[in-house]
Protein backbone atom coordinates (compact mmCIF):
# COMPACT_ATOMS: atom_id res chain seq x y z
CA UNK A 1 -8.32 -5.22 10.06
CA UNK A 2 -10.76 -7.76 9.66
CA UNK A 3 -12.81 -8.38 5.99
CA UNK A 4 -15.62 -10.87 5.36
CA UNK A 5 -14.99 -13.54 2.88
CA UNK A 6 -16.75 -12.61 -0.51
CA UNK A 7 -19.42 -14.72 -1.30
CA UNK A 8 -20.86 -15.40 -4.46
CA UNK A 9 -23.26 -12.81 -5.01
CA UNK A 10 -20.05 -10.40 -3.96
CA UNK A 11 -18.42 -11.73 -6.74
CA UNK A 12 -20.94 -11.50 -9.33
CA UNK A 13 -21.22 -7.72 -8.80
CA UNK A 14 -17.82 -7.15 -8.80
CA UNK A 15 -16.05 -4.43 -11.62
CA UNK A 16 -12.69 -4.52 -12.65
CA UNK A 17 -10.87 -1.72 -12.06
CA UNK A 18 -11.27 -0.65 -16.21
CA UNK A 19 -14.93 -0.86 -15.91
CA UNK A 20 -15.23 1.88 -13.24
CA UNK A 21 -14.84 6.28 -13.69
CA UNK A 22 -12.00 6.99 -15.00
CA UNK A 23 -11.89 9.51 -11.92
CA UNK A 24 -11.92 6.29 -9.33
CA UNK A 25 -9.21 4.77 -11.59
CA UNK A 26 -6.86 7.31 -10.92
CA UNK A 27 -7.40 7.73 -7.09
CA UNK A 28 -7.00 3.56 -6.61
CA UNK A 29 -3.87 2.90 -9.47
CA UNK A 30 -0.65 3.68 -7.82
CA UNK A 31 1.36 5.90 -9.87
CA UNK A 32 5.14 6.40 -8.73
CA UNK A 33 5.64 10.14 -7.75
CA UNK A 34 8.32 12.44 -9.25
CA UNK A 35 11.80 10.80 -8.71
CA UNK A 36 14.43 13.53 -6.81
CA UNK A 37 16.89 13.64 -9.15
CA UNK A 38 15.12 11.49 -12.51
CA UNK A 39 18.43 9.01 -13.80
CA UNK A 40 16.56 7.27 -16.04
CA UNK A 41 14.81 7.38 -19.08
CA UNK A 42 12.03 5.38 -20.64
CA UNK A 43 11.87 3.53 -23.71
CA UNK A 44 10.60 0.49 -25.57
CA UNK A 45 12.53 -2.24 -26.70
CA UNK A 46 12.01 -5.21 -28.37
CA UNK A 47 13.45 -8.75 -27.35
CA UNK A 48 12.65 -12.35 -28.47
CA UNK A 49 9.96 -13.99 -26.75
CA UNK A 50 12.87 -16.84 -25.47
CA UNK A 51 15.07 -13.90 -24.14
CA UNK A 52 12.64 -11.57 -22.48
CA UNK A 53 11.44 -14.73 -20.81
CA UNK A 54 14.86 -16.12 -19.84
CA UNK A 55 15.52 -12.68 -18.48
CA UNK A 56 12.04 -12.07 -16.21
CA UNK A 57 13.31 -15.67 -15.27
CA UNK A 58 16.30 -14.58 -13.32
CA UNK A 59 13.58 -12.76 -10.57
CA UNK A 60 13.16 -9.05 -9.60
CA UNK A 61 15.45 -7.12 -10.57
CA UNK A 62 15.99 -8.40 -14.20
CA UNK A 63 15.76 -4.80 -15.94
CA UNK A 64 18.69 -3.42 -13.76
CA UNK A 65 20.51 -6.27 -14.28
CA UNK A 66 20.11 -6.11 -18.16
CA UNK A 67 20.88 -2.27 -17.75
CA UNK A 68 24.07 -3.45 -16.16
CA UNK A 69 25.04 -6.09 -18.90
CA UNK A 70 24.76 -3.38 -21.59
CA UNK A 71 26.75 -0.74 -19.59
CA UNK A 72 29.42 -3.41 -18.91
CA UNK A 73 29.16 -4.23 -22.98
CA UNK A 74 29.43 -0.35 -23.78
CA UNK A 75 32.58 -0.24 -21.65
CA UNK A 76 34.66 -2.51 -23.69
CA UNK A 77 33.73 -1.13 -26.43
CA UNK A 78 36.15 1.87 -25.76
């Protein structure tokens, strides 16, 4: 599929997605579908600004890893 390069004046007319109907918004954000069997549960947590950085360092994947640390850690705590 082959698309013109923008120009300019394609720019300069452009919207971000948060400027158009909410309606649009919804059809064009991907939204992840109802999981099979839902394992996991979502919360907030807080983390220094040197950690959560040191983590999102280590790549894709960081959040299961960090799962896995703290599952390890609740193991030998038994």
């Amino acid at each position: 599929m082959d698309h013109d390069e923008w120009t300019d004046a394609d720019f300069s007319k452009a919207k971000r997605l948060t400027q158009m109907p909410e309606s649009f918004q919804q059809r064009i954000q991907k939204v992840r579908g109802p999981q099979k069997a839902p394992r996991k549960i979502q919360t907030t947590i807080r983390f220094d600004p040197d950690v959560l950085a040191a983590l999102k360092a280590t790549g894709r994947g960081w959040q299961t890893r960090v799962n896995d640390a703290l599952r390890e850690w609740l193991k030998q705590q038994t």
